[in-house]
Protein backbone atom coordinates (compact mmCIF):
# COMPACT_ATOMS: atom_id res chain seq x y z
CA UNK A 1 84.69 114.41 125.75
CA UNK A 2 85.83 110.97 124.60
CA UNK A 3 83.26 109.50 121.80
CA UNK A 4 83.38 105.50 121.38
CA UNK A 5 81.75 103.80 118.50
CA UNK A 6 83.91 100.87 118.96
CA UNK A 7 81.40 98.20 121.37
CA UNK A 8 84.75 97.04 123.21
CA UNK A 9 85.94 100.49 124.46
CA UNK A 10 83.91 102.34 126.88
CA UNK A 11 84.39 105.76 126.74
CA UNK A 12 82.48 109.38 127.85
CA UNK A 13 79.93 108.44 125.39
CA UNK A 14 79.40 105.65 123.36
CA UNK A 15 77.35 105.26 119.45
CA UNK A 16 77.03 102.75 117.37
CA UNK A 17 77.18 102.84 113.70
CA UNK A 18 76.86 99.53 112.56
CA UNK A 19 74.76 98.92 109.42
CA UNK A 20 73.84 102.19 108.69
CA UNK A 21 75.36 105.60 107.48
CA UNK A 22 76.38 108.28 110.31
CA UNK A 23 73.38 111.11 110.24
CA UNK A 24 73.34 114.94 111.58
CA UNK A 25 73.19 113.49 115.20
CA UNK A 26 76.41 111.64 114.52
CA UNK A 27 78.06 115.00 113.15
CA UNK A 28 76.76 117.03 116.32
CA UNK A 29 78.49 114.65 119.08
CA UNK A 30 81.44 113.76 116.48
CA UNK A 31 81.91 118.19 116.92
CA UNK A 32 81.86 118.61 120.27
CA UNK A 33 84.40 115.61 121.10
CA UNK A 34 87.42 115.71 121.53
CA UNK A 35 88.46 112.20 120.45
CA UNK A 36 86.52 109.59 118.13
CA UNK A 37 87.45 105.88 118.34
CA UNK A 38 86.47 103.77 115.79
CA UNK A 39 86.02 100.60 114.46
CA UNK A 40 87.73 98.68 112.37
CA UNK A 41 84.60 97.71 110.07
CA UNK A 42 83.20 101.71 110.38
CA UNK A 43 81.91 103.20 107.05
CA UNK A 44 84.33 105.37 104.93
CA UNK A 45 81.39 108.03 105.40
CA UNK A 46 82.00 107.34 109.15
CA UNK A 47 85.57 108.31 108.60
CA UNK A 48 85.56 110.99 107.07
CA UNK A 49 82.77 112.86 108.88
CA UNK A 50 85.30 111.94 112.41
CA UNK A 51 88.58 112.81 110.35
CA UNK A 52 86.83 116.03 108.94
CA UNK A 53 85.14 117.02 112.10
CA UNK A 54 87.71 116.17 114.90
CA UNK A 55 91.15 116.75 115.33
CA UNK A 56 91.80 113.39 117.08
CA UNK A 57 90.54 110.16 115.49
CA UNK A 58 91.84 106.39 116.09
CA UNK A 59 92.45 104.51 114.27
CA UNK A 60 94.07 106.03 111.21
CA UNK A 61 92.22 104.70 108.25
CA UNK A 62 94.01 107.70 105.84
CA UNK A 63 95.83 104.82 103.75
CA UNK A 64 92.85 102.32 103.82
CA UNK A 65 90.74 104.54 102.10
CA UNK A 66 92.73 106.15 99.63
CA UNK A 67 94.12 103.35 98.47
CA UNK A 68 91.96 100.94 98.35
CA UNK A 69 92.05 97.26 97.34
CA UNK A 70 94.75 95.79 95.78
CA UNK A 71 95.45 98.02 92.84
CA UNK A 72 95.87 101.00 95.33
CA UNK A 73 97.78 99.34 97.80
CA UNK A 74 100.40 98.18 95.19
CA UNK A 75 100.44 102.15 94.34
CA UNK A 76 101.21 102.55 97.74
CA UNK A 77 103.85 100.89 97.36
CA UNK A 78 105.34 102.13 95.16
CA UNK A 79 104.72 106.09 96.35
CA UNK A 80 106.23 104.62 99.51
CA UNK A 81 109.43 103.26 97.49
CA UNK A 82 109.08 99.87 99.58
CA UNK A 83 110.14 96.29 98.55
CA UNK A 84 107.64 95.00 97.06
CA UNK A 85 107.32 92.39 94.49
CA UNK A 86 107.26 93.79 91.02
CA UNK A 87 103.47 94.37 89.73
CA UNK A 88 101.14 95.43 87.09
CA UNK A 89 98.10 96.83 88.10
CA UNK A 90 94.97 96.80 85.54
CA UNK A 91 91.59 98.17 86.04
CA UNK A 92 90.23 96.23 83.43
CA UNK A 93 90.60 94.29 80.04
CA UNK A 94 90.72 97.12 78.35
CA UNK A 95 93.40 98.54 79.96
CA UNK A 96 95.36 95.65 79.67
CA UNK A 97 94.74 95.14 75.82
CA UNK A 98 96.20 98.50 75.52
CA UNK A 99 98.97 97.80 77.30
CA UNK A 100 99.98 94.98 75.18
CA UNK A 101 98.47 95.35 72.19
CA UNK A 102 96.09 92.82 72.47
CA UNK A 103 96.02 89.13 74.44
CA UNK A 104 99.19 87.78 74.78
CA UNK A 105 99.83 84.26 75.91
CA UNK A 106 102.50 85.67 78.36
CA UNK A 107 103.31 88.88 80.10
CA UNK A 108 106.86 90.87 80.63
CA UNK A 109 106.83 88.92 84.09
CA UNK A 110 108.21 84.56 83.23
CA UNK A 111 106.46 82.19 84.28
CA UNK A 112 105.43 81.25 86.75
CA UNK A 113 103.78 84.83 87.85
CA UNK A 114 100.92 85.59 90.21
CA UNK A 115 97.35 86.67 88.95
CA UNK A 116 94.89 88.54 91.95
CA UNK A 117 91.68 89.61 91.10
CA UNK A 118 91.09 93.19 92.94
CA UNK A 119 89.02 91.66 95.71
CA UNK A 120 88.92 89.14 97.84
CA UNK A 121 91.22 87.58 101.21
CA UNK A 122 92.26 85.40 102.66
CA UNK A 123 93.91 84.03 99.40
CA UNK A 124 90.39 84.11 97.23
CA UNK A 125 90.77 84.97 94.13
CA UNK A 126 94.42 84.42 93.75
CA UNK A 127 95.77 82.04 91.42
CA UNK A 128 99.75 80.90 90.30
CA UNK A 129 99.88 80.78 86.77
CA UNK A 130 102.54 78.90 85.12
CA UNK A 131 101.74 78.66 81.23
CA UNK A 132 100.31 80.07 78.46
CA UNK A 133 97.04 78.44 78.69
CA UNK A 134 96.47 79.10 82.37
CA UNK A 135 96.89 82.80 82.01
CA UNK A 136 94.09 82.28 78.60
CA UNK A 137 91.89 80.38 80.98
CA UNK A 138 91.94 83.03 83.94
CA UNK A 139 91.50 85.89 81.87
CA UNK A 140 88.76 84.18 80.42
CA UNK A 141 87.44 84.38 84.16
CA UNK A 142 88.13 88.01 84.26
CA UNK A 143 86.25 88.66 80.99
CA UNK A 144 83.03 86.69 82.91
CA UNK A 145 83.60 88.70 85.95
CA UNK A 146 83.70 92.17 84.00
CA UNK A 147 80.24 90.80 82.74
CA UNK A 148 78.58 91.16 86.48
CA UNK A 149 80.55 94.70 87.14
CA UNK A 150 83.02 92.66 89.14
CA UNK A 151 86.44 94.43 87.54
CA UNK A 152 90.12 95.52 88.02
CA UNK A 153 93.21 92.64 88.67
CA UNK A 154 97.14 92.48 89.26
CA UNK A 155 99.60 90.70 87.62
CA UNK A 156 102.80 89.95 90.17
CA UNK A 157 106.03 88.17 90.25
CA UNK A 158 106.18 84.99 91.90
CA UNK A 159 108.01 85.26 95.02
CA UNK A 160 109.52 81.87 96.11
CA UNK A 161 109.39 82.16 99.62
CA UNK A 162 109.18 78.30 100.79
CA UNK A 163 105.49 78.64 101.33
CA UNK A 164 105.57 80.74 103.67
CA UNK A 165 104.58 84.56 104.56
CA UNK A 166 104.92 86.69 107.79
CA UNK A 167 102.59 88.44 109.07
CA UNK A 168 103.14 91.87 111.10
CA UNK A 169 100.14 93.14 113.33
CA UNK A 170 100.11 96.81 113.97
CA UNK A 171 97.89 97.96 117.23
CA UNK A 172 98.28 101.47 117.68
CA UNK A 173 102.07 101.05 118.65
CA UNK A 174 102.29 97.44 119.64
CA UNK A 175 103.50 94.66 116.54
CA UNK A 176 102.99 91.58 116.64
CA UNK A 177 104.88 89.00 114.10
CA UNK A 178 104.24 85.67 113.18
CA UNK A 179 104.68 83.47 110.55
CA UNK A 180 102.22 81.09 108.47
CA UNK A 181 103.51 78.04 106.92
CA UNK A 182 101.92 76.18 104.15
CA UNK A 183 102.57 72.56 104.18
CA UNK A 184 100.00 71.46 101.36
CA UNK A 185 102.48 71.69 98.53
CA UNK A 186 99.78 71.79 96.09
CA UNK A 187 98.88 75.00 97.44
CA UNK A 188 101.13 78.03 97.09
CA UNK A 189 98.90 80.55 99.43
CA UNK A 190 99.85 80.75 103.12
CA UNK A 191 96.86 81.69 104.24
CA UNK A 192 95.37 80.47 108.00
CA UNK A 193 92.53 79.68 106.01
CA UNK A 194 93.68 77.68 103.49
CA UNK A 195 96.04 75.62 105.75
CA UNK A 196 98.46 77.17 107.23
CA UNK A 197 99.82 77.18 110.41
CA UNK A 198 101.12 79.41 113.11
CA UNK A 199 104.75 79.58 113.84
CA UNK A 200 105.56 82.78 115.92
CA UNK A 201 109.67 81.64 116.86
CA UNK A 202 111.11 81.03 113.42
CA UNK A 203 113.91 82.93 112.14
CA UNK A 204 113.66 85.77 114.59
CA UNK A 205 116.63 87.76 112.45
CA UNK A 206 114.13 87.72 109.46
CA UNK A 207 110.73 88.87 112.25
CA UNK A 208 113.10 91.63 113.44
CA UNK A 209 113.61 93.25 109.73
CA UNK A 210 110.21 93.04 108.53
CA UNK A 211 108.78 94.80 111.95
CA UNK A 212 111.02 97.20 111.40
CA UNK A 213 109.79 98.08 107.62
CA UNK A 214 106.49 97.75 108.44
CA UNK A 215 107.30 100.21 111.28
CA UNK A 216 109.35 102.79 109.30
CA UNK A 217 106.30 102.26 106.37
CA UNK A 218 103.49 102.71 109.38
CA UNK A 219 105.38 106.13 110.72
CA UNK A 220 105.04 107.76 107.23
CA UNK A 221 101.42 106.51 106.27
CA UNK A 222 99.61 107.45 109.73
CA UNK A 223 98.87 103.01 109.25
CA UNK A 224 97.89 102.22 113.25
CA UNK A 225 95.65 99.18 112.79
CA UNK A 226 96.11 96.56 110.35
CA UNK A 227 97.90 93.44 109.48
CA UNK A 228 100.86 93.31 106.55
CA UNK A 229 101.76 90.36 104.47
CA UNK A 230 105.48 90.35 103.91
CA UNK A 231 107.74 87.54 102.15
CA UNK A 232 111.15 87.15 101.96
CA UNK A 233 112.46 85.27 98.99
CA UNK A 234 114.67 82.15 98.93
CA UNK A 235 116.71 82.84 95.92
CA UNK A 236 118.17 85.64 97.20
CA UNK A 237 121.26 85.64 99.64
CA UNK A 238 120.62 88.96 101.11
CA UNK A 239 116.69 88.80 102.34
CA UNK A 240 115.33 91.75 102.59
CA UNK A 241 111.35 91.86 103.64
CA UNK A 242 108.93 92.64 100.67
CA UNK A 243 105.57 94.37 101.15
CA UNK A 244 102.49 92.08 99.72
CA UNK A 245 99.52 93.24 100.92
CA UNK A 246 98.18 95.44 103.75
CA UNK A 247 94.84 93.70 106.04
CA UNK A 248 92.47 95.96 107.70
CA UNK A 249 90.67 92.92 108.77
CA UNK A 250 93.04 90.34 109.87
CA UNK A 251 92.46 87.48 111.93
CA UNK A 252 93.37 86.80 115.44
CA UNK A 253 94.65 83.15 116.31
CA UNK A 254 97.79 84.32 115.57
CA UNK A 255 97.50 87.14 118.57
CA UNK A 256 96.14 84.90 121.06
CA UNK A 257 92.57 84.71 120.36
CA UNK A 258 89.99 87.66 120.01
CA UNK A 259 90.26 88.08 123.92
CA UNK A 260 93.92 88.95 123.60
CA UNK A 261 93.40 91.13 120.78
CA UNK A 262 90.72 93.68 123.14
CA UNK A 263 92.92 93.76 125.44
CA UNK A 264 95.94 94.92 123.29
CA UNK A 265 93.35 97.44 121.83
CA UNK A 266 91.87 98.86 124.59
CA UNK A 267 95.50 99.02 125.91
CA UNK A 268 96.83 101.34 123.21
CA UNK A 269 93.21 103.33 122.79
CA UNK A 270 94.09 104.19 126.52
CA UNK A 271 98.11 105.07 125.69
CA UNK A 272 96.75 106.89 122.55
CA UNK A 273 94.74 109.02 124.47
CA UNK A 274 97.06 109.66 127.41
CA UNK A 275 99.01 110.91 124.64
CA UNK A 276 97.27 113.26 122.80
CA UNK A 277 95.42 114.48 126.30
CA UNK A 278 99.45 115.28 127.36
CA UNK A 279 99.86 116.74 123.95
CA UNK A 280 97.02 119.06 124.10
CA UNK A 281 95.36 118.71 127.48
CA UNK A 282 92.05 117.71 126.44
């Protein structure tokens, strides 16, 4: 038996879990089926009762919820032993104070570096510092955050990358690559939503390497469903991609629309489970 709580894929029976936590009915069906698919805003609770309870679950959220936010993801990195831009990772202003001894007016990253606060997309929260007082001011903003519970940040090197960042779509085995150009000088983030725009042909050399990494990186994390930030620098003569961030959520213009985007899905649900029923004749 096929279980679906995904609403866009129809399968031998079909639960939904939105806004609330899976209960002891959820556990009974999620033991007698054979598959779960779920979706890609499910609970980690969800998860883990479906990953703990059946021996086929899509998609893999292993990564997502072990290493979570920013902080973990740049530790992912770095387990991984992926390009990535260099990082510090803080959980607070404590942490940080002990690192350096105190406040300094500059870090062991020049100027200028890149500050993230441990939430937030779509380039929230993210802010290029390039002096001394800038970094006072926006620590000043984490001290005021730490104040409502809100804590944790990264400190990262600036990548110069022409304002520009590609972004790699995985979909069970399909990837999708694309490009988002910044043309607002003023603003460094190539987010869709702060700007950007779409350019899926450019530098197809460059696409080709970073689906490849993101590949090699999804085959040893379990990673299945999520879109990766990746920038290549400028300054150097031999680009090689460099892991940023990792989106669960991701948007969809750059796919084709949210039509499109079912249509992969459902596509490689189905493949997924012609695979694992070939596997193990379920």
């Amino acid at each position: 038996m096929i279980l679906s709580y995904h609403p866009c894929f129809e399968a031998d029976k079909n639960l939904l879990c939105a806004g609330r936590e899976p209960g002891a009915d959820d556990l009974i069906t999620i033991k007698a089926a054979d598959a779960v698919i779920l979706p890609q805003g499910c609970y980690q609770s969800l998860y883990e009762m479906a990953r703990n309870n059946c021996r086929h679950v899509f998609p893999n959220f292993d990564a997502r919820f072990k290493y979570t936010s920013k902080i973990g993801q740049a530790q992912l990195f770095q387990e991984q032993n992926v390009a990535h831009p260099k990082t510090e990772t803080y959980l607070n202003l404590d942490a940080f104070s002990k690192h350096y001894g105190g406040f300094p007016k500059k870090v062991a990253l020049n100027f200028p570096f890149v500050f993230k606060f441990d939430w937030g997309g779509e380039g929230d929260q993210v802010y290029l510092i390039k002096s001394a007082s800038e970094f006072l001011n926006v620590l000043q903003t984490a001290e005021n955050f730490e104040k409502t519970g809100q804590t944790g940040f990264i400190i990262q090197e600036y990548i110069p990358s022409k304002n520009r960042s590609l972004r790699v779509v995985v979909i069970g085995r399909t990837y999708i690559s694309y490009w988002r150009i910044q043309n607002y000088t003023e603003c460094f983030c190539s987010n869709l939503a702060k700007g950007a725009v779409i350019d899926a042909d450019a530098d197809p050399d460059l696409q080709e390497a970073a689906v490849k990494s993101v590949n090699d990186f999804c085959f040893r994390t379990g990673i299945n469903m999520a879109g990766f930030d990746v920038l290549f620098s400028f300054d150097e003569k031999i680009k090689k991609p460099l892991f940023l961030e990792i989106n669960y959520y991701f948007g969809r213009r750059g796919l084709g629309g949210s039509e499109r985007f079912y249509e992969i899905l459902n596509t490689e649900i189905t493949k997924w489970l012609a695979r694992i029923s070939h596997e193990e004749c379920i």
